[in-house]
C-alpha atoms as a PDB file:
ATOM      1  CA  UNK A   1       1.213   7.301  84.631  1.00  0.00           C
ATOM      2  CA  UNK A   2       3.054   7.095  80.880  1.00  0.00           C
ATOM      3  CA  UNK A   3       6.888   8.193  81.641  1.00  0.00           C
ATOM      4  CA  UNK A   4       7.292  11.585  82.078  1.00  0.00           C
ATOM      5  CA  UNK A   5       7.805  13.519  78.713  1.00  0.00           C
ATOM      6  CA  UNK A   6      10.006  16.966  78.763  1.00  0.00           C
ATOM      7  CA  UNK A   7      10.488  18.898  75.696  1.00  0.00           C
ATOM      8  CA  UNK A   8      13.516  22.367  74.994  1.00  0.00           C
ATOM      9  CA  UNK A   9      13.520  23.728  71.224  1.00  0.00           C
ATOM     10  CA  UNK A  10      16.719  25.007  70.929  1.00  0.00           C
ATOM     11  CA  UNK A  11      19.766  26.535  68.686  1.00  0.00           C
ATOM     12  CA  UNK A  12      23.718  26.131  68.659  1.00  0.00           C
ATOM     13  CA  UNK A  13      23.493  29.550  70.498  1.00  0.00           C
ATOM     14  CA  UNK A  14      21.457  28.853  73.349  1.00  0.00           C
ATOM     15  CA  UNK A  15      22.991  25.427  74.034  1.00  0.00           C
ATOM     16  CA  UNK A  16      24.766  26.681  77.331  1.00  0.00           C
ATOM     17  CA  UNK A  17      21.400  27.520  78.775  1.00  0.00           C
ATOM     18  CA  UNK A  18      19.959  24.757  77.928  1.00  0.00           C
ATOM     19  CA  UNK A  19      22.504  22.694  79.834  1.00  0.00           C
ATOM     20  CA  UNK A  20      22.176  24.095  82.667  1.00  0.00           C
ATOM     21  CA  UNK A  21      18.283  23.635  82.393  1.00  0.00           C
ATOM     22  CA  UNK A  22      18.845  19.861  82.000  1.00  0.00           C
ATOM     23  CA  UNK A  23      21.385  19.599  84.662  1.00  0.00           C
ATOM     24  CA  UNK A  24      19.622  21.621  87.169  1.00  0.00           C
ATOM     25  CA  UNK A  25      16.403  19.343  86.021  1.00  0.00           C
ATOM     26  CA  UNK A  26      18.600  15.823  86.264  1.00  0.00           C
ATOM     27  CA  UNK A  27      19.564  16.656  89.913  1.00  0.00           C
ATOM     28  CA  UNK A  28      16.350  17.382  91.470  1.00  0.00           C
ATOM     29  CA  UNK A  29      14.449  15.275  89.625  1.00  0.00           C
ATOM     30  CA  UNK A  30      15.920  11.162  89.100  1.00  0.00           C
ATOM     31  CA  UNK A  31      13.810   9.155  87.907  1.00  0.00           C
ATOM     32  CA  UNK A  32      13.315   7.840  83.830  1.00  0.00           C
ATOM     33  CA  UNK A  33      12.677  10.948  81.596  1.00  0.00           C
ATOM     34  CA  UNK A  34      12.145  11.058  77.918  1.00  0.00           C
ATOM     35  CA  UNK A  35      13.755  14.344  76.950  1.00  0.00           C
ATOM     36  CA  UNK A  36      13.279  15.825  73.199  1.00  0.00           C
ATOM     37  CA  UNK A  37      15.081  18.118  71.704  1.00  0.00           C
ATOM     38  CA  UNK A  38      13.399  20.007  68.404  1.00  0.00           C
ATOM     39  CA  UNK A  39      16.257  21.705  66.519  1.00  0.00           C
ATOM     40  CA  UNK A  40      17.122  22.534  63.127  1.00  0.00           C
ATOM     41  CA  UNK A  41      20.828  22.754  62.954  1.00  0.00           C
ATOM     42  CA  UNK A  42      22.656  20.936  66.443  1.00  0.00           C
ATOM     43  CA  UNK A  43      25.965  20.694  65.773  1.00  0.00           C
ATOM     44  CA  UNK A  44      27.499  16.832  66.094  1.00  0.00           C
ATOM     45  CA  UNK A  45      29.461  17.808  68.738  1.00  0.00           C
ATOM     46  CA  UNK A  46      26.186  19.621  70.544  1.00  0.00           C
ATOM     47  CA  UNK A  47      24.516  16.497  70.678  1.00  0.00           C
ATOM     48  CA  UNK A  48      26.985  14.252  71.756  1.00  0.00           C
ATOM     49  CA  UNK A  49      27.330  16.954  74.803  1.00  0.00           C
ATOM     50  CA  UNK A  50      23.961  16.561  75.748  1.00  0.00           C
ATOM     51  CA  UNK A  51      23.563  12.986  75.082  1.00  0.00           C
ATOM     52  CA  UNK A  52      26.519  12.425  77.914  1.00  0.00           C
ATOM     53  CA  UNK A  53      24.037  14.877  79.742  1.00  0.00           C
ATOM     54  CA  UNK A  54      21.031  12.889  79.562  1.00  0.00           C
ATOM     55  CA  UNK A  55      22.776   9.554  79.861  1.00  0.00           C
ATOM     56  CA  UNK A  56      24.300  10.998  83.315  1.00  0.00           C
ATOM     57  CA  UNK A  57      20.687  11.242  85.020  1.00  0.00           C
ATOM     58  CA  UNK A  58      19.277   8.094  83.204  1.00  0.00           C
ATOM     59  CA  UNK A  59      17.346  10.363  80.487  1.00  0.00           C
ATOM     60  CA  UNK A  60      16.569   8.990  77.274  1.00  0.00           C
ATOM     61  CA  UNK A  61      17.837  11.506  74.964  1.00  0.00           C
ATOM     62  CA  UNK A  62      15.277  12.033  71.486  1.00  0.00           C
ATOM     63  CA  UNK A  63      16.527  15.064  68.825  1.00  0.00           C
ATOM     64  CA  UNK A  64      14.141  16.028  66.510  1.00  0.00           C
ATOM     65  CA  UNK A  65      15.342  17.853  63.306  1.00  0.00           C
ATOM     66  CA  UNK A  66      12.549  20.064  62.293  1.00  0.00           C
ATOM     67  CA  UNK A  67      12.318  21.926  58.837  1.00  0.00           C
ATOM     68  CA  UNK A  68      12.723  25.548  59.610  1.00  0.00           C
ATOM     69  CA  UNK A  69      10.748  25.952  56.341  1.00  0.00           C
ATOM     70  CA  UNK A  70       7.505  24.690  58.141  1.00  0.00           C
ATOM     71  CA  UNK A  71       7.475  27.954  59.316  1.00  0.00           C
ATOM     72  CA  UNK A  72       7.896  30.187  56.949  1.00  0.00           C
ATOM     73  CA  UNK A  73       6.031  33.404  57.504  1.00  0.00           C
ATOM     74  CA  UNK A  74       6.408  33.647  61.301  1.00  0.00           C
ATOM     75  CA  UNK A  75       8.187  36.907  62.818  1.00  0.00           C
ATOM     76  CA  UNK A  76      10.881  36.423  64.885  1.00  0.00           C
ATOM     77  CA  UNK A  77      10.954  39.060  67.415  1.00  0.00           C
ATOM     78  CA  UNK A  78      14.611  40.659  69.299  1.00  0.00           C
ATOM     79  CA  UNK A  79      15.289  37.523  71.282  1.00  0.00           C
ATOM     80  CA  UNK A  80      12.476  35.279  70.369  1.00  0.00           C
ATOM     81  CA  UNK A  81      14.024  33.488  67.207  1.00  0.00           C
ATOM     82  CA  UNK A  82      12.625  31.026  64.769  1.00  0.00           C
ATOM     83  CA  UNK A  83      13.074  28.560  67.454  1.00  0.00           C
ATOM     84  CA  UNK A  84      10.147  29.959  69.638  1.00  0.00           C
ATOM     85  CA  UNK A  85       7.723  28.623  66.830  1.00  0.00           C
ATOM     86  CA  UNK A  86       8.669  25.091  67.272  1.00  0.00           C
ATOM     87  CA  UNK A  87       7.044  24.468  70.551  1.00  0.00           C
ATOM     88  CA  UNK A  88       3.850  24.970  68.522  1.00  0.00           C
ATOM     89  CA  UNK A  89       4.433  21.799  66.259  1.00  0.00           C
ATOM     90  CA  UNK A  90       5.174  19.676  69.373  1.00  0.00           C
ATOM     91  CA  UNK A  91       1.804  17.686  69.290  1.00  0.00           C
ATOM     92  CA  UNK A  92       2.950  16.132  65.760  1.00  0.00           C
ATOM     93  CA  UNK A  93       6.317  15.413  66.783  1.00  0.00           C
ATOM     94  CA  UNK A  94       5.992  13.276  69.891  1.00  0.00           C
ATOM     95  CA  UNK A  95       3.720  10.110  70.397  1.00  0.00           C
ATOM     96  CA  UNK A  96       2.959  10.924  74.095  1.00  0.00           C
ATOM     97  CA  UNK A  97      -0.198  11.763  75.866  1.00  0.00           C
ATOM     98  CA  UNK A  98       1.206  14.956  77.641  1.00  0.00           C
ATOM     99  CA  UNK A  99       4.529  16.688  77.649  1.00  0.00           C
ATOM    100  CA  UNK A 100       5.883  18.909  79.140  1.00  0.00           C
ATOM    101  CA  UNK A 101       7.405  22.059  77.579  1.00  0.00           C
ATOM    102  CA  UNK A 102      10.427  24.000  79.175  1.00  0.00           C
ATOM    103  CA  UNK A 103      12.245  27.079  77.822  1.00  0.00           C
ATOM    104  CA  UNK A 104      16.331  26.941  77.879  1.00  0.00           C
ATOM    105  CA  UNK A 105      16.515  30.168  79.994  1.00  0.00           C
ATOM    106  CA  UNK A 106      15.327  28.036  83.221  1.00  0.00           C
ATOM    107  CA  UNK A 107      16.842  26.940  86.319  1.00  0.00           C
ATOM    108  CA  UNK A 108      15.374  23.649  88.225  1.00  0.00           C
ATOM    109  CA  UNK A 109      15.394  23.989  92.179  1.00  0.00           C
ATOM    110  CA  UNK A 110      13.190  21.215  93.289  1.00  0.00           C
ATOM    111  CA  UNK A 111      11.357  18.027  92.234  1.00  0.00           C
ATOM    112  CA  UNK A 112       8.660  18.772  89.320  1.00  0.00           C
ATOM    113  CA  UNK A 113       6.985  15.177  89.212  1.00  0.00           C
ATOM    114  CA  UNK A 114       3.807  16.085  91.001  1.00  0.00           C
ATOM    115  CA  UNK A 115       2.735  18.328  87.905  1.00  0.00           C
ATOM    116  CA  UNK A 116       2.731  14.910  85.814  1.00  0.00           C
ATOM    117  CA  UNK A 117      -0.359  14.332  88.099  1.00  0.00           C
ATOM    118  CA  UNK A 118      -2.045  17.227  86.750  1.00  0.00           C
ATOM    119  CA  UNK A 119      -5.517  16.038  85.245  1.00  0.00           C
ATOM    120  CA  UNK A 120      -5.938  18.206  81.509  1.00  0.00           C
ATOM    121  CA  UNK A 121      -8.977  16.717  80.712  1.00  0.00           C
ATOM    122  CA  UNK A 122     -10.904  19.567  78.765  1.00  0.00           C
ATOM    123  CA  UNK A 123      -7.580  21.477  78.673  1.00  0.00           C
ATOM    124  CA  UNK A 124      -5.036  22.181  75.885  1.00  0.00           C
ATOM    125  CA  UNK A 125      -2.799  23.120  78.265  1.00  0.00           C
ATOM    126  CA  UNK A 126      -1.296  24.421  81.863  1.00  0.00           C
ATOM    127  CA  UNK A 127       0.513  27.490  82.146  1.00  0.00           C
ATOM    128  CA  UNK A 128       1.288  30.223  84.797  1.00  0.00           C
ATOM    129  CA  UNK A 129      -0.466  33.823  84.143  1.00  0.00           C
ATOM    130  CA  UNK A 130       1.806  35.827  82.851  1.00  0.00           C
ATOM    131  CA  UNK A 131       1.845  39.101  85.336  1.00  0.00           C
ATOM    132  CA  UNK A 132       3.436  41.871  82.949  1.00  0.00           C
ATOM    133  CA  UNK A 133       1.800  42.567  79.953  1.00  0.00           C
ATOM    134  CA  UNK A 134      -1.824  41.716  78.888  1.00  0.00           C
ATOM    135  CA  UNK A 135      -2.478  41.951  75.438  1.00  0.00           C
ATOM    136  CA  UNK A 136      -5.481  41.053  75.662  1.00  0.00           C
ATOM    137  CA  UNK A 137      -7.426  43.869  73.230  1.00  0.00           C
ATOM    138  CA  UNK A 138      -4.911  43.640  70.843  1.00  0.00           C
ATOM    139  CA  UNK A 139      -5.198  39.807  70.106  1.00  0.00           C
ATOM    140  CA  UNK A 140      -9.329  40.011  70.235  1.00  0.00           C
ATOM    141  CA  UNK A 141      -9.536  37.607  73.150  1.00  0.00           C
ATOM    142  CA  UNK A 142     -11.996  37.716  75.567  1.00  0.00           C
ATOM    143  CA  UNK A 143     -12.137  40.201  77.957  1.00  0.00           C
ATOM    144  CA  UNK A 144     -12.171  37.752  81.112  1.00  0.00           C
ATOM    145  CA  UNK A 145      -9.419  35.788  79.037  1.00  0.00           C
ATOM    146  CA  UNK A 146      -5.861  35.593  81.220  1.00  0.00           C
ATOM    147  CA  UNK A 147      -2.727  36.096  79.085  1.00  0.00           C
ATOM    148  CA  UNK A 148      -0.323  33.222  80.137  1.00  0.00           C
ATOM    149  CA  UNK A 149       3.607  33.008  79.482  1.00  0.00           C
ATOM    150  CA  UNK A 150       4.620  30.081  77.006  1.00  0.00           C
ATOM    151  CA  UNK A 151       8.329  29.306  78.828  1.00  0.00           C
ATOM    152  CA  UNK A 152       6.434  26.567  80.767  1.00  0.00           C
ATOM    153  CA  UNK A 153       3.381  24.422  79.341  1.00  0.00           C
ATOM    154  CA  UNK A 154       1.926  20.945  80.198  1.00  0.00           C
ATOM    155  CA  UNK A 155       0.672  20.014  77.136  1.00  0.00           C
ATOM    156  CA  UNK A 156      -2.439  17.573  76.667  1.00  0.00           C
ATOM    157  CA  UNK A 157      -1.129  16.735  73.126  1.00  0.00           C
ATOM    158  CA  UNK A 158      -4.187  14.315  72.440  1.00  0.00           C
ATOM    159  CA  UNK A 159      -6.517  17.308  72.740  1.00  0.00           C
ATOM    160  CA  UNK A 160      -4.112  19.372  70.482  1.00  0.00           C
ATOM    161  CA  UNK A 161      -3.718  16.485  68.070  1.00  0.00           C
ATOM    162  CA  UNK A 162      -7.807  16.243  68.439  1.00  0.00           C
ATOM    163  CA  UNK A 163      -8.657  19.914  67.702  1.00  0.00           C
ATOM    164  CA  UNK A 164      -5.542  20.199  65.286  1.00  0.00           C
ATOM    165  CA  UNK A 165      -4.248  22.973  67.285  1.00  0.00           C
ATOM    166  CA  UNK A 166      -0.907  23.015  65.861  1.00  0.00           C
ATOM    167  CA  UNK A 167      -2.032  24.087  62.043  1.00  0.00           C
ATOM    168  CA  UNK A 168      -4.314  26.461  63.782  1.00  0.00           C
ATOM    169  CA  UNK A 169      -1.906  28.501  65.997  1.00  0.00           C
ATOM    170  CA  UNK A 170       0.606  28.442  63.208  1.00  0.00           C
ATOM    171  CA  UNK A 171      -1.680  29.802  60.698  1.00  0.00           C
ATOM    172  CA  UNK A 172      -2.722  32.378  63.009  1.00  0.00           C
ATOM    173  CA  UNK A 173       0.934  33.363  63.720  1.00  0.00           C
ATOM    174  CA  UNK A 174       1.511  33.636  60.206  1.00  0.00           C
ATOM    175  CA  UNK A 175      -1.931  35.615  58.860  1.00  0.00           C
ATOM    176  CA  UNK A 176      -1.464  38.311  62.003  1.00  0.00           C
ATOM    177  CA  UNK A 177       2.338  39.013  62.545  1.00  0.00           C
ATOM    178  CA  UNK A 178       1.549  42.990  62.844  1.00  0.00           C
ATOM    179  CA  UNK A 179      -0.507  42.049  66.079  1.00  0.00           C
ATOM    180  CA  UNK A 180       1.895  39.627  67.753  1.00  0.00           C
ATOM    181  CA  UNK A 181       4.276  41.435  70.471  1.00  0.00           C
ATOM    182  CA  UNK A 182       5.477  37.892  71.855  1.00  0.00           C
ATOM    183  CA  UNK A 183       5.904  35.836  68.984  1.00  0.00           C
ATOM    184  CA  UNK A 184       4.411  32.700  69.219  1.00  0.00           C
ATOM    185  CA  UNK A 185       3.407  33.630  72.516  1.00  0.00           C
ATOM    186  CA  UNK A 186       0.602  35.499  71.329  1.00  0.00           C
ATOM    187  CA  UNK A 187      -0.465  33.183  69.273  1.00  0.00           C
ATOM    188  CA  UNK A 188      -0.899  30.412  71.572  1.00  0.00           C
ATOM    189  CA  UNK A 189      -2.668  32.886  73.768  1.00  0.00           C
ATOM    190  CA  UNK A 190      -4.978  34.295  70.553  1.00  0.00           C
ATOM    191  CA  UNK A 191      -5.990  30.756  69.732  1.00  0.00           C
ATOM    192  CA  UNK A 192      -6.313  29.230  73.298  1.00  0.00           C
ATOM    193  CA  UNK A 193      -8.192  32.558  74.573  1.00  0.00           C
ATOM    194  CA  UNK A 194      -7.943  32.096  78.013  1.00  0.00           C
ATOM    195  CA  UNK A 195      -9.391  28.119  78.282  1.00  0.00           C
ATOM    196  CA  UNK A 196      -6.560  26.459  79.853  1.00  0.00           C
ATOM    197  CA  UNK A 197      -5.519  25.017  83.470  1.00  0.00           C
ATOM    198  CA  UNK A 198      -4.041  27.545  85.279  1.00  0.00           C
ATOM    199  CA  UNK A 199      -0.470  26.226  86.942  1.00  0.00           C
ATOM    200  CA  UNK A 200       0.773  27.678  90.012  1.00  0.00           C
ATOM    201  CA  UNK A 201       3.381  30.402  89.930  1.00  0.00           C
ATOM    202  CA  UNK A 202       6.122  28.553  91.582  1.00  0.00           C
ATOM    203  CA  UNK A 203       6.009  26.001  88.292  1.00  0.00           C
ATOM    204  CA  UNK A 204       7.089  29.237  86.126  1.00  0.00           C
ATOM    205  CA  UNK A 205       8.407  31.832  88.560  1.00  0.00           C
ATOM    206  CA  UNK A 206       9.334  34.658  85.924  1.00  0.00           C
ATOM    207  CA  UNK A 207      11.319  37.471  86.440  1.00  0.00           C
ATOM    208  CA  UNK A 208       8.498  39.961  87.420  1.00  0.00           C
ATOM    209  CA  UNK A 209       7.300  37.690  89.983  1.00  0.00           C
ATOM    210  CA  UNK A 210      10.196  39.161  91.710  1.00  0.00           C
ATOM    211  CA  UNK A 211       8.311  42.635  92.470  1.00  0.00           C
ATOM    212  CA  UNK A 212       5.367  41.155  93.161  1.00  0.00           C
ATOM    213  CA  UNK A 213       5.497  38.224  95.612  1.00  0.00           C
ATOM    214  CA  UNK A 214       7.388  37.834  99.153  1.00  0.00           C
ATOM    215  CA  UNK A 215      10.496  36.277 100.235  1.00  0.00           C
ATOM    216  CA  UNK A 216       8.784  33.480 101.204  1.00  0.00           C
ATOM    217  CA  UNK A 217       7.427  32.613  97.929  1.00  0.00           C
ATOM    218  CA  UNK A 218      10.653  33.434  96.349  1.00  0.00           C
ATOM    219  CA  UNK A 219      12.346  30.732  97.965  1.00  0.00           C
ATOM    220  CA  UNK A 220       9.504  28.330  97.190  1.00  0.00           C
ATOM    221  CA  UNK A 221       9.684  28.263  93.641  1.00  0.00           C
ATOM    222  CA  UNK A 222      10.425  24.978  91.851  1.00  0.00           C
ATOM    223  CA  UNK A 223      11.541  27.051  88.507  1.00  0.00           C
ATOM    224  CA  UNK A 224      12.975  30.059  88.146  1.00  0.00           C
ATOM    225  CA  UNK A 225      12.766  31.516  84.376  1.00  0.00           C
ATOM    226  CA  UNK A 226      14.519  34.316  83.830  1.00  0.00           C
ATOM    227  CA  UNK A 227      12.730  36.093  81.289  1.00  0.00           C
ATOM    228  CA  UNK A 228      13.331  39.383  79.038  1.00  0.00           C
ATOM    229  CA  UNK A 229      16.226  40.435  77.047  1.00  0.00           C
ATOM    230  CA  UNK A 230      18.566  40.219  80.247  1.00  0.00           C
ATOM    231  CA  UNK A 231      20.084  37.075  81.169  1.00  0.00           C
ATOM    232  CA  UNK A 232      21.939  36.044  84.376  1.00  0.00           C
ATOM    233  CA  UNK A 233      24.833  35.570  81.764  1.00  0.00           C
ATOM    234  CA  UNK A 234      24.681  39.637  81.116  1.00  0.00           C
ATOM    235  CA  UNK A 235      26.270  41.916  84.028  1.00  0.00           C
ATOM    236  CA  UNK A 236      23.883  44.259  84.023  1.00  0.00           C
ATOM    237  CA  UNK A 237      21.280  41.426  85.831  1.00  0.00           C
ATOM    238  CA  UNK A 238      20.439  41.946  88.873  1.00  0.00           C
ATOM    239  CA  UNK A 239      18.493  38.363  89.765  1.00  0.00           C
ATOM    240  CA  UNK A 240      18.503  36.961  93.121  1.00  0.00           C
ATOM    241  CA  UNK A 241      19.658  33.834  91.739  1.00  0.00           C
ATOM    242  CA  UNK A 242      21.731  34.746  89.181  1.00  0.00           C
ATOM    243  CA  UNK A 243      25.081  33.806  91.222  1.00  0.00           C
ATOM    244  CA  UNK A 244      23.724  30.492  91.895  1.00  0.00           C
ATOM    245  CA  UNK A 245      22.467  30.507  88.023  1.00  0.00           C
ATOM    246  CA  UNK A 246      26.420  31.317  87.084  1.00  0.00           C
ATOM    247  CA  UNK A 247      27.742  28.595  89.215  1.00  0.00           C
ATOM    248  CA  UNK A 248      26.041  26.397  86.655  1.00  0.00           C
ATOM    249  CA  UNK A 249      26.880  28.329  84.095  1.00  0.00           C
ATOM    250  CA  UNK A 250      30.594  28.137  84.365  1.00  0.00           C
ATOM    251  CA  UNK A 251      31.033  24.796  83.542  1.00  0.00           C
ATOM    252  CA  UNK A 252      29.368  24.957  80.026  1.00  0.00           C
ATOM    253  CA  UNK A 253      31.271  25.564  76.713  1.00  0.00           C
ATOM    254  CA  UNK A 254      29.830  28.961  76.432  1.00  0.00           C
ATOM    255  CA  UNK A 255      31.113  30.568  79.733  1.00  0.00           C
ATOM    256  CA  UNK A 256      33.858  32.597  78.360  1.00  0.00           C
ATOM    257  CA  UNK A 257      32.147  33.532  75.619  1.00  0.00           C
ATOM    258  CA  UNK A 258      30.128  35.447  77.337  1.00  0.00           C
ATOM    259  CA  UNK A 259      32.786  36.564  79.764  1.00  0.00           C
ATOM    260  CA  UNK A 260      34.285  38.514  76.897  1.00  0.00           C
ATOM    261  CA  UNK A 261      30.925  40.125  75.666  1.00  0.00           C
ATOM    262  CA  UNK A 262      30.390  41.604  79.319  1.00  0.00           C
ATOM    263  CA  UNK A 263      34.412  42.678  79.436  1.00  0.00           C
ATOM    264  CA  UNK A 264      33.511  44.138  75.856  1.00  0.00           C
ATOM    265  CA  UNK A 265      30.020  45.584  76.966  1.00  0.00           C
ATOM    266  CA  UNK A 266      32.053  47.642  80.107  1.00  0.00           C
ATOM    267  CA  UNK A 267      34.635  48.174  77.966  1.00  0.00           C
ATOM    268  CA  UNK A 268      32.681  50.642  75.591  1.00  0.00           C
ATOM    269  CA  UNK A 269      30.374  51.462  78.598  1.00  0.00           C
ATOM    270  CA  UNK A 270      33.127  53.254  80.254  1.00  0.00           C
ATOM    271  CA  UNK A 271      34.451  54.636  77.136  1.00  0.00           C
ATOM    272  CA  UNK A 272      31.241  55.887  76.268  1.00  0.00           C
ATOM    273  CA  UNK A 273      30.618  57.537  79.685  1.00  0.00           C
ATOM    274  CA  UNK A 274      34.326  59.274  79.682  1.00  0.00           C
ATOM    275  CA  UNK A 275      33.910  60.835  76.729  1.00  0.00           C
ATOM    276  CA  UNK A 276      30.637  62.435  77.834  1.00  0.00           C
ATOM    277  CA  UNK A 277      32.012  65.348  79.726  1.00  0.00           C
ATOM    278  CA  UNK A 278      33.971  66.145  76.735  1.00  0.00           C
ATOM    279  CA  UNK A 279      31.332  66.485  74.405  1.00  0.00           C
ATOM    280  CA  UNK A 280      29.887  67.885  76.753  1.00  0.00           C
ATOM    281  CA  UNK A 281      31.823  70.902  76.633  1.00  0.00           C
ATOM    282  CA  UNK A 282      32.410  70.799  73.265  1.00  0.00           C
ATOM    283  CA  UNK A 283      28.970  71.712  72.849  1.00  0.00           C
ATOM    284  CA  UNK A 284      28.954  74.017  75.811  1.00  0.00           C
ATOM    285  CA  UNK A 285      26.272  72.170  77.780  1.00  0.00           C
ATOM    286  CA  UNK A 286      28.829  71.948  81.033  1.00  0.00           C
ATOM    287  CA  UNK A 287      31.412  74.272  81.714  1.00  0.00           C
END
């Protein structure tokens, strides 16, 4: 077996998250990883920080400045920023066999090797089903297709390299942007159409897993994304594992950052919600 490739796409934003990814990864998983990084604008300081990181767990640390104008056309989407799209170039970035892709917004609770076993002949990819939404009409796939989530992909980048996979899903994402309600995500999905190796859930245990599987296979899961809009980091989440996700989280240079958004956020919550009864009865809709 080649050495284990792992690959995060990332911004100056999102670094804190994807810290915590790496260090969650590093301890539950020690043994030689090449870790890539595709970004477009890491700060110096950024990528001495996860450098250390790397070094600390006897990673080999690879950044990859892409040119964000390779993707000109694409729609980012709320959350899902320019950044999304670089997954999708992945096969012409890294000389490897396989990798294996991982959003920032994960958390790493067990060894992952075994999935490096994982045979893709045939296959593009792995992937967990994604449970939520299936939008499956929209994006003209087959009916019998299943919609997977893209925060989590084994990649067999000779077959993408093969069927030059990365020009196609690129193009799509560009020619049908009024179609796409995932980003990228949809795209991958449109193009792939259902013909990939379906990964257990516990290798991408998203946040609507939560409502839908027991205890048991809660506490079984090797990696917890926390998907949506709605971050451990925000105080409205209400994840299981978000306290044990914080605990990370506070030792990253982001921390009180975000501390101050969520004192802000209740801040003008309670402001907001005080001044209801008063316009309230401005308006005469409460005595």
């Amino acid at each position: 077996m080649e050495k284990p490739s792992i690959v995060f796409s990332v911004n100056n934003d999102f670094i804190s998250y994807l810290i915590v990814a790496l260090r969650t990864l590093g301890r539950n998983n020690e043994y030689p990883i090449d870790i890539y990084i595709i970004h477009s604008d890491l700060s110096k300081e950024n990528l001495n920080l996860l450098e250390n990181i790397c070094g600390s767990f006897n990673y080999k640390l690879n950044p990859i400045k892409i040119d964000v104008n390779t993707f000109n056309g694409v729609r980012e989407m709320g959350h899902l920023k320019i950044q999304a799209y670089f997954r999708i170039a992945i096969s012409n970035l890294i000389n490897a066999k396989t990798a294996l892709y991982l959003d920032c917004d994960i958390y790493v609770k067990s060894s992952i090797r075994e999935i490096f076993n994982i045979n893709l002949e045939g296959y593009p990819l792995a992937a967990v089903k994604d449970p939520g939404f299936q939008p499956i009409e929209k994006l003209k796939m087959r009916p019998d297709s299943a919609y997977f989530n893209s925060g989590v992909l084994l990649m067999n980048l000779d077959f993408w390299r093969e069927n030059n996979l990365s020009n196609i899903v690129l193009k799509y994402a560009i020619e049908n942007t009024n179609i796409l309600s995932y980003a990228d995500q949809c795209a991958l999905n449109a193009v792939i159409d259902g013909k990939y190796f379906s990964l257990d859930l516990l290798y991408n245990f998203q946040t609507i897993h939560l409502e839908l599987c027991p205890e048991s296979t809660i506490n079984k899961a090797k990696i917890i994304h926390f998907t949506s809009s709605y971050k451990p980091t925000h105080y409205l989440n209400k994840h299981p594992f978000k306290e044990e996700y914080m605990k990370e989280f506070r030792n990253t240079p982001d921390y009180y950052k975000f501390k101050l958004k969520n004192f802000v956020r209740i801040f003008l919550k309670n402001i907001y919600l005080e001044s209801l009864p008063s316009l309230a009865r401005k308006y005469r809709l409460i005595k």
